[in-house]
C-alpha atoms as a PDB file:
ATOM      1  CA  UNK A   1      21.792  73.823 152.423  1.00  0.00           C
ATOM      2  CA  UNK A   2      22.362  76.240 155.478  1.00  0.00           C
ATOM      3  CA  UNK A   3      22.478  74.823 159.053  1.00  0.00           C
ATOM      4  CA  UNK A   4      19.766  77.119 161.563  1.00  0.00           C
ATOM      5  CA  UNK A   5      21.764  79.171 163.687  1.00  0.00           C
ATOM      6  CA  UNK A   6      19.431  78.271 166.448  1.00  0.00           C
ATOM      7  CA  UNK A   7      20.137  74.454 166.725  1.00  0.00           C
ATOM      8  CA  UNK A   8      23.983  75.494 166.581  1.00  0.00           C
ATOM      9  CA  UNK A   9      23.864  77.922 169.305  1.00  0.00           C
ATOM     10  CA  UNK A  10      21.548  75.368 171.544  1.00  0.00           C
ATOM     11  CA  UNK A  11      24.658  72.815 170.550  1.00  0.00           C
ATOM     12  CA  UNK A  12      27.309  75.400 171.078  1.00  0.00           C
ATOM     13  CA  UNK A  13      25.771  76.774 174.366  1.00  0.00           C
ATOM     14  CA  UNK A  14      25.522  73.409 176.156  1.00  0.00           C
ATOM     15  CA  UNK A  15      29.119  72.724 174.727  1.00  0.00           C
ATOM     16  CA  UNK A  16      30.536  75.665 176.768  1.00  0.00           C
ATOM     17  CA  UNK A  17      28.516  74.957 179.555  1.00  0.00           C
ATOM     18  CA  UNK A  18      30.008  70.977 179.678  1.00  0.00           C
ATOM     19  CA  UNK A  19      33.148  72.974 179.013  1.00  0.00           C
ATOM     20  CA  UNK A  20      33.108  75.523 182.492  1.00  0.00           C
ATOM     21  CA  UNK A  21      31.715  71.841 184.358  1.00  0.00           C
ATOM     22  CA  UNK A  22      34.779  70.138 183.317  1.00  0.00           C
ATOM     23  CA  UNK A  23      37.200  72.870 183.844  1.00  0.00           C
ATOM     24  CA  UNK A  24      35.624  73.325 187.474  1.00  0.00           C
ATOM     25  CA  UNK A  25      35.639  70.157 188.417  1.00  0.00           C
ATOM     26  CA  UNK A  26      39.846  70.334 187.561  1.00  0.00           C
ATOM     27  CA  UNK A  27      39.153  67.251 185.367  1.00  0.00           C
ATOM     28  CA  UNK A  28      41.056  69.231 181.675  1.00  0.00           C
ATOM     29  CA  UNK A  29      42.027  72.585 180.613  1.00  0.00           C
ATOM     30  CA  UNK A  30      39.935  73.246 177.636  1.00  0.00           C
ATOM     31  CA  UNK A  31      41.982  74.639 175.844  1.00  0.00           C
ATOM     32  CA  UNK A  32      44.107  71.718 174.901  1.00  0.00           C
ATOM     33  CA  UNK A  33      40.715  71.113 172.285  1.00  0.00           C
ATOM     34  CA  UNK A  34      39.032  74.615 171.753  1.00  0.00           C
ATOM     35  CA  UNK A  35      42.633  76.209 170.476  1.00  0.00           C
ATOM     36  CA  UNK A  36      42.744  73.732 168.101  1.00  0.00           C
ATOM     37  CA  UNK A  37      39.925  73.651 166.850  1.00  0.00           C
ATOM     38  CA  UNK A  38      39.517  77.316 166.808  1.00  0.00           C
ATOM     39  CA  UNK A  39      42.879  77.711 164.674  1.00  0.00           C
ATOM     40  CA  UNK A  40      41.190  75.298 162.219  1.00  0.00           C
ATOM     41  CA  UNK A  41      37.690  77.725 162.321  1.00  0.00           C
ATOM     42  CA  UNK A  42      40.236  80.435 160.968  1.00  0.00           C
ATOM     43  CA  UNK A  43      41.487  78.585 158.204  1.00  0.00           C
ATOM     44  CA  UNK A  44      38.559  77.658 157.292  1.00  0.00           C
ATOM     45  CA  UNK A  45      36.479  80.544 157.260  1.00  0.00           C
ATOM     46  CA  UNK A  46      38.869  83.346 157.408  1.00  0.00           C
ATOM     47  CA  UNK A  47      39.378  86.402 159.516  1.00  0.00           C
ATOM     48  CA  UNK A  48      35.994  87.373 158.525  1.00  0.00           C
ATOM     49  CA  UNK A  49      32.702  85.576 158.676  1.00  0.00           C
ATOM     50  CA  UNK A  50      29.271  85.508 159.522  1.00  0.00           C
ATOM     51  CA  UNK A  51      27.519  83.073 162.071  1.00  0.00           C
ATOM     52  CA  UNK A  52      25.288  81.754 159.515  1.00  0.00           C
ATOM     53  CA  UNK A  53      28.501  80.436 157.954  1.00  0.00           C
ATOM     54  CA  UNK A  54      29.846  78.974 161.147  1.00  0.00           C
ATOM     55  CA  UNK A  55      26.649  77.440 161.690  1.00  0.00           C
ATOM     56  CA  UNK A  56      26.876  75.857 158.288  1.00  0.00           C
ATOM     57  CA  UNK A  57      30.371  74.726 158.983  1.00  0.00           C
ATOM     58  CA  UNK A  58      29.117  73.064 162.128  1.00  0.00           C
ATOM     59  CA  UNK A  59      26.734  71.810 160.074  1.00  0.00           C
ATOM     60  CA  UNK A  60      28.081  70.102 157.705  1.00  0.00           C
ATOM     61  CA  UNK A  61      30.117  68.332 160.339  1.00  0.00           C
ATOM     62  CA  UNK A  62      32.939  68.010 162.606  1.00  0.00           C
ATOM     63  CA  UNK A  63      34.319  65.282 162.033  1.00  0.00           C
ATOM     64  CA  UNK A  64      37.919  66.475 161.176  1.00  0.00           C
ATOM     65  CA  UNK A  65      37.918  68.252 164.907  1.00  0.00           C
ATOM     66  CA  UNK A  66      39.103  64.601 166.152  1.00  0.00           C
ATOM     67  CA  UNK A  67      42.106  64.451 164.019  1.00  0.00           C
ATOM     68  CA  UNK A  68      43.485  67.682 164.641  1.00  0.00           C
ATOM     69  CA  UNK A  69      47.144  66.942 166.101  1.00  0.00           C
ATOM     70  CA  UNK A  70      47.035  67.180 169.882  1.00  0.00           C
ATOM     71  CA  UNK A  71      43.633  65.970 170.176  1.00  0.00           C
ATOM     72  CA  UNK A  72      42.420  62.884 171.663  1.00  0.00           C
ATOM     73  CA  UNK A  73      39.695  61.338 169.638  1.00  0.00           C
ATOM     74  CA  UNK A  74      38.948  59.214 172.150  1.00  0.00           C
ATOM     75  CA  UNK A  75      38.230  61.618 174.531  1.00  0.00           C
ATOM     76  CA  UNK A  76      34.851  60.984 176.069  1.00  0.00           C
ATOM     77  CA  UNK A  77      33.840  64.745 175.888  1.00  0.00           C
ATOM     78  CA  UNK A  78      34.911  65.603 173.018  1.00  0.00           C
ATOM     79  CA  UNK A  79      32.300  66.703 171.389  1.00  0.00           C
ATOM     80  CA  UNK A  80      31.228  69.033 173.892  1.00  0.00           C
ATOM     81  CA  UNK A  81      34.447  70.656 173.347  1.00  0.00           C
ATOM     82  CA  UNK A  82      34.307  70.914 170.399  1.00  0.00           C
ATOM     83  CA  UNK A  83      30.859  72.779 170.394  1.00  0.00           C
ATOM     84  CA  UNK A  84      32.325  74.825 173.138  1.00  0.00           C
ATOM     85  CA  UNK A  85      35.185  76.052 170.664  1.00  0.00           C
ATOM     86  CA  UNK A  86      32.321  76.682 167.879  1.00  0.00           C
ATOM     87  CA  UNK A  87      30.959  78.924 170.772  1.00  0.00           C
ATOM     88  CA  UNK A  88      33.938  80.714 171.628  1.00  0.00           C
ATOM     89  CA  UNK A  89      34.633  81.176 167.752  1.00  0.00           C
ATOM     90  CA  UNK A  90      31.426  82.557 167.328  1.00  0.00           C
ATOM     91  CA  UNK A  91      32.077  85.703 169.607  1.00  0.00           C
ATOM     92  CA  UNK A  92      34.229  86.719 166.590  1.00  0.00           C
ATOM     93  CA  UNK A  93      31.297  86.503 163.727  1.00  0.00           C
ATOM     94  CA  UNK A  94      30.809  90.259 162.072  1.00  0.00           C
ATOM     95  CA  UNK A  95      26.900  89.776 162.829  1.00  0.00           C
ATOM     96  CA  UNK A  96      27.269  88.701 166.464  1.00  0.00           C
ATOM     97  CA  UNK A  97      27.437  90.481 170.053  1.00  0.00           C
ATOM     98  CA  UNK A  98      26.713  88.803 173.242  1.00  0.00           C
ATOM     99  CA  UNK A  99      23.829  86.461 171.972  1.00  0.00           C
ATOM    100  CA  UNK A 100      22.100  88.181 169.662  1.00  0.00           C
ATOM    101  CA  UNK A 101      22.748  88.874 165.818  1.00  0.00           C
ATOM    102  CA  UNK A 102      23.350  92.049 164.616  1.00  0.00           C
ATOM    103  CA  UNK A 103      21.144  93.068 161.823  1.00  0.00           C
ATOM    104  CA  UNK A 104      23.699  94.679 159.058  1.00  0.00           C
ATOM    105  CA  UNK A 105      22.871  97.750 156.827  1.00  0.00           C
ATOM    106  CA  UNK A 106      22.804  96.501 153.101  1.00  0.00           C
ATOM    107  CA  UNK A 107      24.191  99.877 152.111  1.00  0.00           C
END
């Protein structure tokens, strides 16, 4: 069963948002949870995917985010990070630019 795209990007969008907060505010450097997690996203879906299968990653859950090495799963916003990563990872998708899915030739 395939995850909407459009609940994971609402997730993923107020993710990186928490994500730019925190890292303002000098309370983390995100990156001690998105790199993880993001190395994980490419061994899990490759070098080349679609966002309709990271959305379907995300939603099938992310459970295993919390016990990547070097990540506190204690960490109060974790999650957030974690849908902030999915966000970031997304920017890579073959379908997606800035927002907005690209529409791709069946030819």
């Amino acid at each position: 069963m395939s995850y909407p795209l459009e609940n994971a990007l609402f997730q993923w969008e107020a993710g990186i948002e928490r994500l730019r907060e925190l890292e303002a505010q000098g309370m983390l450097r995100g990156d001690q949870v998105t790199v993880p997690v993001r190395e994980e996203l490419r061994r899990r879906l490759g070098a080349t995917f679609s966002a309709s299968e990271l959305a379907d990653l995300y939603g099938a859950g992310t459970d295993w985010a919390s016990q990547l090495r070097g990540i506190d799963p204690s960490m109060s916003d974790l999650q957030d990070l974690v849908d902030a990563a999915f966000w970031q990872h997304l920017q890579a998708a073959g379908d997606f630019a800035g927002g907005r899915q690209i529409q791709l030739d069946a030819d």
